[in-house]
C-alpha atoms as a PDB file:
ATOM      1  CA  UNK A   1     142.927 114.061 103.128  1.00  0.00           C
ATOM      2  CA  UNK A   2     141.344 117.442 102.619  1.00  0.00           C
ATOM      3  CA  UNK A   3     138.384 118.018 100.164  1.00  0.00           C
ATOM      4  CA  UNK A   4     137.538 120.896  97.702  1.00  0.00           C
ATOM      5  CA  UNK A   5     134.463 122.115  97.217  1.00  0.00           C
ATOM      6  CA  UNK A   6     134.344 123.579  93.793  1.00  0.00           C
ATOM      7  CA  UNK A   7     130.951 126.256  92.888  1.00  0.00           C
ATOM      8  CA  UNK A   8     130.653 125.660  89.210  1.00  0.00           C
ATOM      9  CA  UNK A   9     131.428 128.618  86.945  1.00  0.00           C
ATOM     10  CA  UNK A  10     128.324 131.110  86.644  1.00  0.00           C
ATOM     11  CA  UNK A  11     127.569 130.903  83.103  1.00  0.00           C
ATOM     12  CA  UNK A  12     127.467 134.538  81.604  1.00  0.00           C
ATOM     13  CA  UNK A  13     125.053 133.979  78.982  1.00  0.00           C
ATOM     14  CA  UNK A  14     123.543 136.780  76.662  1.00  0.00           C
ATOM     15  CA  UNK A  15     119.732 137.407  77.877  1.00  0.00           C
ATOM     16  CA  UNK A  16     117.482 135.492  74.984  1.00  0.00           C
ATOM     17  CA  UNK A  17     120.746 132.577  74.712  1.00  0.00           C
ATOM     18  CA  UNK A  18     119.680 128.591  75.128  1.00  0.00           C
ATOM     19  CA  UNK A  19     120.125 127.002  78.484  1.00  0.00           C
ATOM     20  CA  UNK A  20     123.179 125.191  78.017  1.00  0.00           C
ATOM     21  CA  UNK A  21     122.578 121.871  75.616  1.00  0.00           C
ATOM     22  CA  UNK A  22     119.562 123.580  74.135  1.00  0.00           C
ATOM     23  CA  UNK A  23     119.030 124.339  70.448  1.00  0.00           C
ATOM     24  CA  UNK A  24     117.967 126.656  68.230  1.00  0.00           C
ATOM     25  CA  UNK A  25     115.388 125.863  66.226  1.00  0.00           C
ATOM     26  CA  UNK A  26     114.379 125.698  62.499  1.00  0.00           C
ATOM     27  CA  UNK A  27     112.071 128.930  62.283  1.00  0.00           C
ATOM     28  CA  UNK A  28     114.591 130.937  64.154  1.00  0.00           C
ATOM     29  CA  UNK A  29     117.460 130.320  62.066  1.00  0.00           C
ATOM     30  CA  UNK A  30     115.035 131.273  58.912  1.00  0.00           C
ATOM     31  CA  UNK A  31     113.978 134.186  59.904  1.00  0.00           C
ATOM     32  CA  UNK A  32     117.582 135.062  61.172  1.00  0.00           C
ATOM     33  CA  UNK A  33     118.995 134.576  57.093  1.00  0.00           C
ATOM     34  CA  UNK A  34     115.856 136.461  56.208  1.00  0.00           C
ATOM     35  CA  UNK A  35     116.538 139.261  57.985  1.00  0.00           C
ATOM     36  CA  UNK A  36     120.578 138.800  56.976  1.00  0.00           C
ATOM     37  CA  UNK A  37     119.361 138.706  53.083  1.00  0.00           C
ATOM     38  CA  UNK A  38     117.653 141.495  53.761  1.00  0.00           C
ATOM     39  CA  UNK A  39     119.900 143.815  54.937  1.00  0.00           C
ATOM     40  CA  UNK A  40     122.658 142.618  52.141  1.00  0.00           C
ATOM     41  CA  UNK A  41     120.087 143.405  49.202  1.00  0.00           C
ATOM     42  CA  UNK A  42     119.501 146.726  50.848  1.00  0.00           C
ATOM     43  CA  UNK A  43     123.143 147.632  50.820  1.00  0.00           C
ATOM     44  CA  UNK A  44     123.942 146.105  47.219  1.00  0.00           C
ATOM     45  CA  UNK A  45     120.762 148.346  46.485  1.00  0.00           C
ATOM     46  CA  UNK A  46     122.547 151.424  47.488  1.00  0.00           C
ATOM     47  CA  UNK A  47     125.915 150.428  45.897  1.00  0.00           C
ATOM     48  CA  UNK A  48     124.029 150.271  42.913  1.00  0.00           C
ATOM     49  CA  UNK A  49     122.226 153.332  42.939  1.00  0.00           C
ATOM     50  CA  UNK A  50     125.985 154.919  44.018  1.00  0.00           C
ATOM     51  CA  UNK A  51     127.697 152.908  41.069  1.00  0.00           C
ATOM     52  CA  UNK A  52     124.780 154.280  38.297  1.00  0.00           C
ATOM     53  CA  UNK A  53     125.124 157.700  39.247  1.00  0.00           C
ATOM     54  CA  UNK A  54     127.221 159.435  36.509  1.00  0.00           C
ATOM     55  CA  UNK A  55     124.891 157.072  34.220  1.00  0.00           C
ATOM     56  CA  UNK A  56     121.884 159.050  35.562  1.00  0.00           C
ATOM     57  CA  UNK A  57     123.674 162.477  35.502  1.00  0.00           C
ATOM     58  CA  UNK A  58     124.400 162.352  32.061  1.00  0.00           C
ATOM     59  CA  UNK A  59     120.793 161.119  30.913  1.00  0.00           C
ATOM     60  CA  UNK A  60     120.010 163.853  32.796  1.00  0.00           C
ATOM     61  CA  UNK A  61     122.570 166.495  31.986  1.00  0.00           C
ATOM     62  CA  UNK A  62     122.500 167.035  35.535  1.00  0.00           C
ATOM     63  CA  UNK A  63     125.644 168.546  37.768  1.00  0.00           C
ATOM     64  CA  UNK A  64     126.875 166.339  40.420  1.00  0.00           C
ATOM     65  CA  UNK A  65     125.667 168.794  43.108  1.00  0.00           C
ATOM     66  CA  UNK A  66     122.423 168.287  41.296  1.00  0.00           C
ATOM     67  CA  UNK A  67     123.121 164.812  41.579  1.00  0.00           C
ATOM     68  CA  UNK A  68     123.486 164.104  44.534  1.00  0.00           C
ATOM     69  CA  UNK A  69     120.518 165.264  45.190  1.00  0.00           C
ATOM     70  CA  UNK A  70     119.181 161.832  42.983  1.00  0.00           C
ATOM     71  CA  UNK A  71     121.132 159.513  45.486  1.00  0.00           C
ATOM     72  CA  UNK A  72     120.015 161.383  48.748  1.00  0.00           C
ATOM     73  CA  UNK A  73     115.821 160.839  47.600  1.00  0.00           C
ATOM     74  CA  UNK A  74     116.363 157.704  46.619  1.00  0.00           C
ATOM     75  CA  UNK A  75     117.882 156.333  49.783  1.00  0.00           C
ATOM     76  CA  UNK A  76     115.384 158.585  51.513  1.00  0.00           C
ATOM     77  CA  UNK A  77     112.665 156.876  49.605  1.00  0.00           C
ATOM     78  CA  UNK A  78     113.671 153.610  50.362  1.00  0.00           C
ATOM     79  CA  UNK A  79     113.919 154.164  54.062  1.00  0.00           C
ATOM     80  CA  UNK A  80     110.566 155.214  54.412  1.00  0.00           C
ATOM     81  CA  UNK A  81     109.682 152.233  52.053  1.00  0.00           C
ATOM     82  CA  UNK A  82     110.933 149.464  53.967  1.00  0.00           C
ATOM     83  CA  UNK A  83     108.739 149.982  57.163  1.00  0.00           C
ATOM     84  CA  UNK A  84     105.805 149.840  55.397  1.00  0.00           C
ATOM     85  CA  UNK A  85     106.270 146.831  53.401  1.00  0.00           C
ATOM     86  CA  UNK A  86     104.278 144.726  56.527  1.00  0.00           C
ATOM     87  CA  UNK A  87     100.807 146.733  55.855  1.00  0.00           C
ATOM     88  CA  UNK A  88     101.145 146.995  51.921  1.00  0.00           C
ATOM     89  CA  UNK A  89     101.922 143.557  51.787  1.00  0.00           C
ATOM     90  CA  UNK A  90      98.003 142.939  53.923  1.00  0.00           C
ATOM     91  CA  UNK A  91      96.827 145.352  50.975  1.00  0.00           C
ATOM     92  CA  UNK A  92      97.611 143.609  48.147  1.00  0.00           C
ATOM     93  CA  UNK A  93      95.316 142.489  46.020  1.00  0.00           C
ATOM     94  CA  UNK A  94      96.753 138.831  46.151  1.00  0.00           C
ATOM     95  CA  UNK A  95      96.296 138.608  49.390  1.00  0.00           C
ATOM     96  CA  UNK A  96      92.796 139.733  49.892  1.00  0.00           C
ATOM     97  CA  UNK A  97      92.276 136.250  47.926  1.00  0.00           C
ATOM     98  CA  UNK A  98      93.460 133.623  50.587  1.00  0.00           C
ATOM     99  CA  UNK A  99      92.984 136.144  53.815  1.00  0.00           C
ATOM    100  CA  UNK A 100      90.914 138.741  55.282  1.00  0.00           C
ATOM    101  CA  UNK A 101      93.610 141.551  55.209  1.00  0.00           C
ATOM    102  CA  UNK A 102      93.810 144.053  58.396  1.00  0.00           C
ATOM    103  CA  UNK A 103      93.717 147.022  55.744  1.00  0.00           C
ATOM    104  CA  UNK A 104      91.272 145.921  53.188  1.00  0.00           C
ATOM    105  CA  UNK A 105      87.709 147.700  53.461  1.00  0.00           C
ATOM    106  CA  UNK A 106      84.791 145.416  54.065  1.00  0.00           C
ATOM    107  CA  UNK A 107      82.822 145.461  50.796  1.00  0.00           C
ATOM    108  CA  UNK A 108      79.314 146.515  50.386  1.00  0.00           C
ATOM    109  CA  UNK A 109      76.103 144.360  48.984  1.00  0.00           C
ATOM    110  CA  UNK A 110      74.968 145.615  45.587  1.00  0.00           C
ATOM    111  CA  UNK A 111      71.264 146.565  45.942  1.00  0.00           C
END
């Protein structure tokens, strides 16, 4: 009788996957559908603002060349928006009340 050896199959695994029989936990899978609900409001944001367009030109008595103008700062807007929510989040004033915030200024004794 002859044996086989058999090498088991290399397991091509994306870098950052489980080791096989691991799981994923809890917090991951949160802040996965975060970032997932996220992304969909953003882009039922835009459909919106696209959608409400000739509602805004004609408040406006605006052209649609002039128009378009409307949708292309908005979107703009909201691009440079979205980046910044992290530090304007440690600056509001509702959070200065349960944490130090990394952007608040220190306040000053009254004399």
């Amino acid at each position: 009788m002859s044996t086989t050896i058999t090498k088991p199959m290399a397991h091509n695994a994306p870098a950052g996957a489980p080791a096989n029989g691991a799981r994923i936990d809890a917090r991951t899978w949160i802040a996965v559908l975060a970032g997932m609900l996220g992304a969909f409001m953003a882009v039922l944001d835009i459909q919106i603002t696209n959608s409400s367009l000739r509602d805004i030109l004609g408040t406006l008595s605006a052209t649609l060349e002039e128009g378009s103008w409307i949708s292309t700062a908005y979107l703009c807007a909201e691009i440079v928006v979205i980046p910044m929510i992290p530090c304007c989040s440690n600056c509001a004033p509702a959070c200065r009340s349960r944490r130090r915030s990394t952007c608040a200024r220190p306040r000053r004794a009254r004399p």
